[in-house]
N, C-alpha and C. Protein backbone atom coordinates (compact mmCIF):
# COMPACT_ATOMS: atom_id res chain seq x y z
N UNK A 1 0.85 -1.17 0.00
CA UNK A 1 0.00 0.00 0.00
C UNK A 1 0.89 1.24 0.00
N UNK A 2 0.63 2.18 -0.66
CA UNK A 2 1.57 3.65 -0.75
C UNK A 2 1.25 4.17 0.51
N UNK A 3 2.51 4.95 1.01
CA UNK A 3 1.97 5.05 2.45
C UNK A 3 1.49 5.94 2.36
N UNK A 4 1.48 7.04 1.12
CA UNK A 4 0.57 8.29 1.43
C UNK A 4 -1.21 7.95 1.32
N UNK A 5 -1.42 7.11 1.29
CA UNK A 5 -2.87 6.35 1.82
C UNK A 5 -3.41 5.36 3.21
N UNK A 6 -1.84 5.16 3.85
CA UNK A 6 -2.14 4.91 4.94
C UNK A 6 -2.38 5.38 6.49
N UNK A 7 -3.06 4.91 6.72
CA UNK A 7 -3.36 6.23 8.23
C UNK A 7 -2.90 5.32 8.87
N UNK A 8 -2.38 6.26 10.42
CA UNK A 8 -2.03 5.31 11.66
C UNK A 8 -3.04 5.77 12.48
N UNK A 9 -3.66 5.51 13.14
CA UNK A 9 -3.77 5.85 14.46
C UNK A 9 -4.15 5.17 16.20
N UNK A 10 -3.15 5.62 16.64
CA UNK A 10 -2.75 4.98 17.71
C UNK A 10 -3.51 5.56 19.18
N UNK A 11 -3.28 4.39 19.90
CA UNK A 11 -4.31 4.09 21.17
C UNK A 11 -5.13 3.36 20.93
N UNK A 12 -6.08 2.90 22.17
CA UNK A 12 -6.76 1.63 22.45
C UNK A 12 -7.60 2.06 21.36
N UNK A 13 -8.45 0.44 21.24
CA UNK A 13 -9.73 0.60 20.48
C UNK A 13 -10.77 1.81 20.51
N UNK A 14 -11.24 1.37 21.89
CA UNK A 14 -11.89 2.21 22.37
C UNK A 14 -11.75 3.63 22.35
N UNK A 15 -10.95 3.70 22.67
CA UNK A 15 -10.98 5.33 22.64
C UNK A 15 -10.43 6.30 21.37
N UNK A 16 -9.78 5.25 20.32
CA UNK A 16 -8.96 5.74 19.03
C UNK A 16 -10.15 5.65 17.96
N UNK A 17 -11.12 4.62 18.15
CA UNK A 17 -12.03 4.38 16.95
C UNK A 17 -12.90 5.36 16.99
N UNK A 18 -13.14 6.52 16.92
CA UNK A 18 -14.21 7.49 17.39
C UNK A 18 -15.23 7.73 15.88
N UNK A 19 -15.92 8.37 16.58
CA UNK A 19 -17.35 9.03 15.17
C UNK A 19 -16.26 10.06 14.20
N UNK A 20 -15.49 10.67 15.00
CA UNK A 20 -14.81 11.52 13.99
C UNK A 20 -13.87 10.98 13.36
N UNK A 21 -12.94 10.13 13.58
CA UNK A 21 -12.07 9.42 12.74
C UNK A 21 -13.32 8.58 11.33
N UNK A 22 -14.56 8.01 11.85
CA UNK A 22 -14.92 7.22 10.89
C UNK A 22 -15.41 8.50 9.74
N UNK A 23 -15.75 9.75 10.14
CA UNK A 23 -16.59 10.23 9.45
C UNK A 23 -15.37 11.05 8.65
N UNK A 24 -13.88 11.30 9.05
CA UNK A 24 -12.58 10.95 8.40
C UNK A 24 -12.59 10.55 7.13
N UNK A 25 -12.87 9.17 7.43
CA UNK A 25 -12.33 8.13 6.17
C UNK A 25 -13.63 7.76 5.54
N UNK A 26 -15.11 7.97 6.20
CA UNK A 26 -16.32 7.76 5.36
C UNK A 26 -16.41 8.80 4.22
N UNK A 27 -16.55 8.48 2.68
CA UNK A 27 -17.48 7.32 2.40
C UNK A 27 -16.60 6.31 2.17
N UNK A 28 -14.84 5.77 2.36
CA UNK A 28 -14.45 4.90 1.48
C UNK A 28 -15.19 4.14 2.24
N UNK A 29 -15.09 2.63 1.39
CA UNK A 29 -15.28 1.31 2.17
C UNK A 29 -14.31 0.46 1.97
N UNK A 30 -14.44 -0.80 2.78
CA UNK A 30 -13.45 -1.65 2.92
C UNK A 30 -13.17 -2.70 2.03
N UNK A 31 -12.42 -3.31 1.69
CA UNK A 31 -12.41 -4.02 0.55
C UNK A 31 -12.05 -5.56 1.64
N UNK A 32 -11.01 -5.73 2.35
CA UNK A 32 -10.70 -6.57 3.55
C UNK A 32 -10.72 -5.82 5.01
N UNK A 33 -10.97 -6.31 6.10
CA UNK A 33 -10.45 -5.58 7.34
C UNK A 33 -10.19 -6.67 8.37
N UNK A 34 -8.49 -6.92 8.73
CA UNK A 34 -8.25 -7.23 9.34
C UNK A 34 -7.75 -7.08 11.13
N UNK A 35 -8.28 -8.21 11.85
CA UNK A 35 -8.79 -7.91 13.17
C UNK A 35 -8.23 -8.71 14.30
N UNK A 36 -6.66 -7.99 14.12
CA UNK A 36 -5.59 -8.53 15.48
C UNK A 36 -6.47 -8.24 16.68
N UNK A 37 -7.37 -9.03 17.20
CA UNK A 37 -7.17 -8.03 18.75
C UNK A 37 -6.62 -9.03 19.74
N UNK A 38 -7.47 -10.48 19.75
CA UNK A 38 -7.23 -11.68 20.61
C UNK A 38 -8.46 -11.60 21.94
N UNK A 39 -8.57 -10.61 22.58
CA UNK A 39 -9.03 -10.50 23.32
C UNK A 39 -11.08 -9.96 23.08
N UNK A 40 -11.76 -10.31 23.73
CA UNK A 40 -13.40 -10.00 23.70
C UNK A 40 -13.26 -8.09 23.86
N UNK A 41 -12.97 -7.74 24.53
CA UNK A 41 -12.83 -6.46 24.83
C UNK A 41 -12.36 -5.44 23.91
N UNK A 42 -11.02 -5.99 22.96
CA UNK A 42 -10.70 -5.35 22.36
C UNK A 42 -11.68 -5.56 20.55
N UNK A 43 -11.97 -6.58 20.47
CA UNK A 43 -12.90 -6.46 19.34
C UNK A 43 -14.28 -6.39 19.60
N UNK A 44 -14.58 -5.91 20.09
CA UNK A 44 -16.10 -5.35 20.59
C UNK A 44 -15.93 -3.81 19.86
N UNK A 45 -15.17 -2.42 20.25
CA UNK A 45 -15.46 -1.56 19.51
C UNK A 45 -14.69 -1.90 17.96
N UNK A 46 -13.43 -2.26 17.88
CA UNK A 46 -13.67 -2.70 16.41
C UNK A 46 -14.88 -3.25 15.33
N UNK A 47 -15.24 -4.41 16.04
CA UNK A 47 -17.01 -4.77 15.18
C UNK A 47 -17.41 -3.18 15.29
N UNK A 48 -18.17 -3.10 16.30
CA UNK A 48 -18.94 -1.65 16.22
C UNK A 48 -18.30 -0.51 15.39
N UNK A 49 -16.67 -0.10 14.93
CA UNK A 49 -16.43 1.03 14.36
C UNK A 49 -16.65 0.24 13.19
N UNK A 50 -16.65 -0.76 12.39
CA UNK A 50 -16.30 -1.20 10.79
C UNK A 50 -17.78 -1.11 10.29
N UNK A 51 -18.87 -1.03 10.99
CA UNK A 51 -20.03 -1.70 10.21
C UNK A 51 -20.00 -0.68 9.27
N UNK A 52 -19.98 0.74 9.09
CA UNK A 52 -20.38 1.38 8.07
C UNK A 52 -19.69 1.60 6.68
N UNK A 53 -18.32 0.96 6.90
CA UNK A 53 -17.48 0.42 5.94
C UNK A 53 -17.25 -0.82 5.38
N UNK A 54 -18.54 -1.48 5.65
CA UNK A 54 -18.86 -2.78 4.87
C UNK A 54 -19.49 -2.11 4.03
N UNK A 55 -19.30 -3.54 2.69
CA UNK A 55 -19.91 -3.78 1.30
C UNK A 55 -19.87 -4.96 0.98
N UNK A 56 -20.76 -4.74 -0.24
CA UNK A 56 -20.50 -6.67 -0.45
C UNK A 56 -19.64 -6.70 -1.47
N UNK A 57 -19.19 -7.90 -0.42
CA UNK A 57 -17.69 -8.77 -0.77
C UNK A 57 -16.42 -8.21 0.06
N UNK A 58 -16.61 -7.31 1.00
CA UNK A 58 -15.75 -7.20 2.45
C UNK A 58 -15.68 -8.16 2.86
N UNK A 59 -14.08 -8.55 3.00
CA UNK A 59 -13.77 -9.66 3.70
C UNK A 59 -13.53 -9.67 5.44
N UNK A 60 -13.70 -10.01 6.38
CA UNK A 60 -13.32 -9.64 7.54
C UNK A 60 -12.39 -11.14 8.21
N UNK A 61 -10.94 -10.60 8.45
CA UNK A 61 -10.31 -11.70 8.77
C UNK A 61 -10.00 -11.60 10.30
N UNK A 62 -10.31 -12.75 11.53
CA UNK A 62 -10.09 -12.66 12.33
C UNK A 62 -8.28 -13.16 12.98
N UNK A 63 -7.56 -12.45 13.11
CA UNK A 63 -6.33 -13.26 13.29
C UNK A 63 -6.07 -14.29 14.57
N UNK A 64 -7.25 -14.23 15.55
CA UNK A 64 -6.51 -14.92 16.87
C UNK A 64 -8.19 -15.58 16.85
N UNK A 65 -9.15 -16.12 15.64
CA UNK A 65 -9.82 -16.89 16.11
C UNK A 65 -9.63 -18.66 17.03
N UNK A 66 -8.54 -18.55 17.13
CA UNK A 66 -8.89 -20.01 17.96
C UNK A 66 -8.38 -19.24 19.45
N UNK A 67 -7.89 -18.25 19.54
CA UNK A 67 -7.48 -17.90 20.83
C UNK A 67 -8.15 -18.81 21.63
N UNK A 68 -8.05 -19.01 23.33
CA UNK A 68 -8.57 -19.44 24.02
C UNK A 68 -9.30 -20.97 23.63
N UNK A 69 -8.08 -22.01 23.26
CA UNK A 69 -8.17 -23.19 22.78
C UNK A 69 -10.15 -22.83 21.99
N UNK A 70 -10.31 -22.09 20.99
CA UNK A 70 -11.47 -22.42 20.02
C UNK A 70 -12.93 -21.96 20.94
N UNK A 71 -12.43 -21.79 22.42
CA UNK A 71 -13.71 -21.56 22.78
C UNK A 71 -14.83 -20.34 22.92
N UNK A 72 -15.72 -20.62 22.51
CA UNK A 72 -17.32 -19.90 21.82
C UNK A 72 -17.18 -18.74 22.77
N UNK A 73 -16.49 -18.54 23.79
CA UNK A 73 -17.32 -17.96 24.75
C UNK A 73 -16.73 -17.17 25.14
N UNK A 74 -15.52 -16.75 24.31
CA UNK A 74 -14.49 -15.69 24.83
C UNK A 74 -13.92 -15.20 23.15
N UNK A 75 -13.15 -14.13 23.36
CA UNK A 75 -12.00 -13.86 22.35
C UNK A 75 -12.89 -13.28 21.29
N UNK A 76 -11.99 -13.26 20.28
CA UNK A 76 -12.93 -13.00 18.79
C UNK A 76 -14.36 -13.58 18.40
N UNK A 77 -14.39 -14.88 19.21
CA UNK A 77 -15.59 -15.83 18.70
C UNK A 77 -16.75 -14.79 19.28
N UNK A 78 -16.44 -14.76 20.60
CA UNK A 78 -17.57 -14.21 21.19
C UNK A 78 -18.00 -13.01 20.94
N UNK A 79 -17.45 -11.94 20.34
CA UNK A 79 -17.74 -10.76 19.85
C UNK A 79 -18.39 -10.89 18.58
N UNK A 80 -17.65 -11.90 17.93
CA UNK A 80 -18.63 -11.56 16.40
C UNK A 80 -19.54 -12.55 16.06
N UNK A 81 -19.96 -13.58 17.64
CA UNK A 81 -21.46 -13.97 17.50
C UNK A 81 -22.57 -12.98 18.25
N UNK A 82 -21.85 -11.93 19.00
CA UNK A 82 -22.38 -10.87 19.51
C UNK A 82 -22.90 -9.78 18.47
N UNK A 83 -21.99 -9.32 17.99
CA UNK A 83 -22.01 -8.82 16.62
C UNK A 83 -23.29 -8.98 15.28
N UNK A 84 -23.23 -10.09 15.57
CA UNK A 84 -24.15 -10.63 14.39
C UNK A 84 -25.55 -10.92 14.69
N UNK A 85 -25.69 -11.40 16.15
CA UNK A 85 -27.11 -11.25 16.79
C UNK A 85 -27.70 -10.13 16.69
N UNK A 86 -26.69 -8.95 17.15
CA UNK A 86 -27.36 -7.99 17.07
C UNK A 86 -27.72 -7.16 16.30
N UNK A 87 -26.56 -7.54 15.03
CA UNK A 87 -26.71 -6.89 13.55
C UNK A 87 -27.69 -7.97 12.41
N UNK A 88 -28.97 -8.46 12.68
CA UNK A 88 -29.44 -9.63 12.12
C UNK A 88 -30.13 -8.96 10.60
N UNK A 89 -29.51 -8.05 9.98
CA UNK A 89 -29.78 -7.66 8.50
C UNK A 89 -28.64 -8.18 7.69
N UNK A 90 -27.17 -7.74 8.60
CA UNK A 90 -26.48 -8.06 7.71
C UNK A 90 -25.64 -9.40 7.47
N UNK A 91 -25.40 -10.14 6.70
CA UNK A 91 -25.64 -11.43 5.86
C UNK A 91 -24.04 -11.46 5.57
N UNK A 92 -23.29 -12.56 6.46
CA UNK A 92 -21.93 -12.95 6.35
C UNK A 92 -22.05 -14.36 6.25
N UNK A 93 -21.02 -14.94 5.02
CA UNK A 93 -20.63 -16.10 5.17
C UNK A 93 -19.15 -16.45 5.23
N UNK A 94 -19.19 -17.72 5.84
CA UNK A 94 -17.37 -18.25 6.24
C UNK A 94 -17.20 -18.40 4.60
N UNK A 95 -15.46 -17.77 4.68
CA UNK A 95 -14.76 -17.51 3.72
C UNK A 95 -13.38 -18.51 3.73
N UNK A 96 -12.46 -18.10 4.35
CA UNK A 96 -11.16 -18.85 4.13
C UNK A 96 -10.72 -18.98 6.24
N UNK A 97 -10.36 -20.10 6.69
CA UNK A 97 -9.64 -20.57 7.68
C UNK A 97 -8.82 -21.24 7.56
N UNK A 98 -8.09 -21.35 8.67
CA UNK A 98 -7.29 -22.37 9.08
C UNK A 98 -6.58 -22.79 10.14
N UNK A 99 -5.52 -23.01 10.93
CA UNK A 99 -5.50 -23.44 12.21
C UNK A 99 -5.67 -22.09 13.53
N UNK A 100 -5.64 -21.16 12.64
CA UNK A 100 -5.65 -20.19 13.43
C UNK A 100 -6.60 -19.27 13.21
N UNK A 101 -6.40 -18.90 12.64
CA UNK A 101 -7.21 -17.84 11.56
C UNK A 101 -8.67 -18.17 10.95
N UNK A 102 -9.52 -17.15 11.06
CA UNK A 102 -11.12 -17.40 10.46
C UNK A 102 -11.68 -16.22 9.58
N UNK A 103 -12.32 -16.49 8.76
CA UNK A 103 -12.39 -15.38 8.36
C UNK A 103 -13.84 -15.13 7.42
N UNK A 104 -14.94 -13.95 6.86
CA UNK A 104 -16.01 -14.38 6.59
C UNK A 104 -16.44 -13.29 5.34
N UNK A 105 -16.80 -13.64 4.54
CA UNK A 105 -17.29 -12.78 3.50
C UNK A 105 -18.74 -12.02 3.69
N UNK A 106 -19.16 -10.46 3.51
CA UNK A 106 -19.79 -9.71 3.88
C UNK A 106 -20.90 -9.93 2.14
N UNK A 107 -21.75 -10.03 2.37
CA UNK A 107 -22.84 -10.45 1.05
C UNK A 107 -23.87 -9.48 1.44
N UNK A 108 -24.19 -8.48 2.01
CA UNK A 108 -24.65 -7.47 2.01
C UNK A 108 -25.78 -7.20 2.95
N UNK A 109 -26.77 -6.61 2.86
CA UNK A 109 -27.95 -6.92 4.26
C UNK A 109 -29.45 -7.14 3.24
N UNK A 110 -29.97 -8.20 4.19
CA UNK A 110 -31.62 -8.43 4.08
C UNK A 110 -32.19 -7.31 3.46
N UNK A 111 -33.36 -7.38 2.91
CA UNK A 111 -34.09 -6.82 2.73
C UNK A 111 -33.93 -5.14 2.12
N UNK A 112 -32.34 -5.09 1.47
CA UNK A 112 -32.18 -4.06 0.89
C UNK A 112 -31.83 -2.57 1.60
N UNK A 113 -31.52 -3.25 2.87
CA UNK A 113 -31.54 -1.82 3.70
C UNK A 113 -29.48 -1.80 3.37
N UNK A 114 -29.21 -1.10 3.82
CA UNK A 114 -28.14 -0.53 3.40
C UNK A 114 -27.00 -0.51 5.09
N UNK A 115 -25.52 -0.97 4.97
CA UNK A 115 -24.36 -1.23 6.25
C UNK A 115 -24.42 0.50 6.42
């Protein structure tokens, strides 16, 4: 990527992902967005800052999905079955995994309403 298109910005999730940074970089959208966090806490405001930079065929790759030997109930897993309950328009399917790594293709939302 040329770096004069890349942004940094640094500090926690939480407090770095703000309305004004998204409204920054809105309207682009995402083409992939990848999602080091490992921890439930830290990808909780990540999900919440990306939704408006989905489209279909956004890929979203989780890097530490098996964290916490695979289990449902913590880590990445648990945020983006959180995520998705609560976002029940928009329409993801599993894309590419593997021993570590998960990852899901964005096919757009129900009923025509718009990410």
């Amino acid at each position: 990527m040329p770096r004069d298109r890349l942004i940094t910005v640094k500090g926690f999730y939480d407090d770095s992902l703000t309305e004004d940074l998204s409204k920054r970089l809105l309207p682009k959208k995402a083409a992939a967005i990848y999602v080091d966090c490992d921890l439930y806490a830290s990808t909780v405001p990540v999900l919440k800052f990306i939704k408006p930079f989905l489209q279909p065929g956004t890929i979203i790759v989780f890097d530490d999905w098996n964290c916490f030997i695979g289990d449902p109930e913590k880590g990445e897993r648990l945020a983006w079955r959180e995520f998705t309950e609560a976002n029940p328009t928009l329409r993801f399917e599993p894309f590419v995994s593997n021993g570590e790594a998960n990852s899901f293709i964005f096919l757009g939302e129900r009923d025509g309403a718009s990410a």
